[in-house]
Protein backbone atom coordinates (compact mmCIF):
# COMPACT_ATOMS: atom_id res chain seq x y z
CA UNK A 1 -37.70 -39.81 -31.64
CA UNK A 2 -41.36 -40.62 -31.66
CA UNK A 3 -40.84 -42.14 -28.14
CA UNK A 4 -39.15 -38.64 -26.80
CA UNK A 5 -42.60 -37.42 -27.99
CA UNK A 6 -44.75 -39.34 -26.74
CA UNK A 7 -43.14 -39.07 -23.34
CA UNK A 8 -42.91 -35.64 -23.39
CA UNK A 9 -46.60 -35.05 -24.65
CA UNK A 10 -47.32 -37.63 -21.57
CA UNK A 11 -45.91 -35.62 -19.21
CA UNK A 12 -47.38 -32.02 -20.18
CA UNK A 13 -51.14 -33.91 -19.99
CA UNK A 14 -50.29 -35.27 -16.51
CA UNK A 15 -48.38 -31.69 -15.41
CA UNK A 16 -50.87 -29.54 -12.72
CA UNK A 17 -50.59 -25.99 -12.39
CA UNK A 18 -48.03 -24.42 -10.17
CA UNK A 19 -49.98 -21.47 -9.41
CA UNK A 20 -46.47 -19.63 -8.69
CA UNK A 21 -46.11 -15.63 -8.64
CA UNK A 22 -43.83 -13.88 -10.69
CA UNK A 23 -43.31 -10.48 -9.80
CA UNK A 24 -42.44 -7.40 -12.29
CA UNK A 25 -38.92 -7.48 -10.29
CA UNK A 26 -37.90 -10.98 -10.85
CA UNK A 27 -38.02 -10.18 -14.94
CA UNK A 28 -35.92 -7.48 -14.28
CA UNK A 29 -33.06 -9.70 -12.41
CA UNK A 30 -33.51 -12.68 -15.38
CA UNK A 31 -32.93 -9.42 -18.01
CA UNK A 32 -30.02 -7.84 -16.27
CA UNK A 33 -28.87 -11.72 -15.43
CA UNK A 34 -29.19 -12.75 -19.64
CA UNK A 35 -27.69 -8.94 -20.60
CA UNK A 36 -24.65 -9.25 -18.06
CA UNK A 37 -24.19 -12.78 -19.51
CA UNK A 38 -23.51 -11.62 -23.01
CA UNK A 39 -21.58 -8.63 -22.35
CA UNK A 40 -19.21 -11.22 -20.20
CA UNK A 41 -18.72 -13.35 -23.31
CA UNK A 42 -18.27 -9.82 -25.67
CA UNK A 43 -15.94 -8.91 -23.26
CA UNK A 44 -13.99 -12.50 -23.46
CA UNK A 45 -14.25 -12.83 -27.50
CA UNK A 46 -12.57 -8.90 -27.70
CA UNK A 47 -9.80 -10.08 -25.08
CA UNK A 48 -8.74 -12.88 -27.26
CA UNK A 49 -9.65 -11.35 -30.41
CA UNK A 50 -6.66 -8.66 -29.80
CA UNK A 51 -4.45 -11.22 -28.69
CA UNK A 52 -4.99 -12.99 -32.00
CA UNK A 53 -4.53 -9.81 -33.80
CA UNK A 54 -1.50 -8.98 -31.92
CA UNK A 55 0.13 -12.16 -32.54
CA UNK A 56 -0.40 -11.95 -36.44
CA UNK A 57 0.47 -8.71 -36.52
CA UNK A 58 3.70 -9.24 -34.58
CA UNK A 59 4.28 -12.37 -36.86
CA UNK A 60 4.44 -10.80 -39.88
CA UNK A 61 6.09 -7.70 -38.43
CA UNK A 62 9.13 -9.93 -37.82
CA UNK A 63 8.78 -11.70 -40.97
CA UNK A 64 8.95 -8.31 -43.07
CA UNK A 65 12.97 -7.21 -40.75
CA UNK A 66 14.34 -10.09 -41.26
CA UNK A 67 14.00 -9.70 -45.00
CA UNK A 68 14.94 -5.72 -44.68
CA UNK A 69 17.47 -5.42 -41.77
CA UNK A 70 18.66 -2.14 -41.14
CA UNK A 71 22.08 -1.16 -40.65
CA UNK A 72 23.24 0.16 -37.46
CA UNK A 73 24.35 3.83 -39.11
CA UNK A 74 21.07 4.19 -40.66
CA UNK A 75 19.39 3.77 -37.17
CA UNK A 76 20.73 6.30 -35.24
């Protein structure tokens, strides 16, 4: 661990400046990259989250008629 921080320390000293421009426009694309990003993975997590729910719900759904089946008079 100390040696990770030694080297790293090392290489910040010996590091020059880049002098490279950043215009108001390229903050703009790393927001809307880092938003679009997340609502990607919200998007994903809801997806499966229904699916999830679905299955349970379906699951127990089942569980419940097969203690309770219906006769065929009383469905019509």
């Amino acid at each position: 661990m100390i040696k990770l921080f030694i080297y790293i320390s090392f290489i910040c000293l010996i590091s020059s400046n880049s002098y490279a421009y950043l215009d108001p426009g390229t903050g703009g694309s790393l927001l809307q990259i880092i938003l679009g990003m997340f609502a990607a993975a919200a998007s994903v997590v809801a997806y499966y989250w229904n699916k999830v729910k679905v299955f349970f719900l379906e699951l127990f759904k089942k569980n419940n008629d097969k203690e309770n089946p219906k006769k065929k008079d009383e469905s019509q």
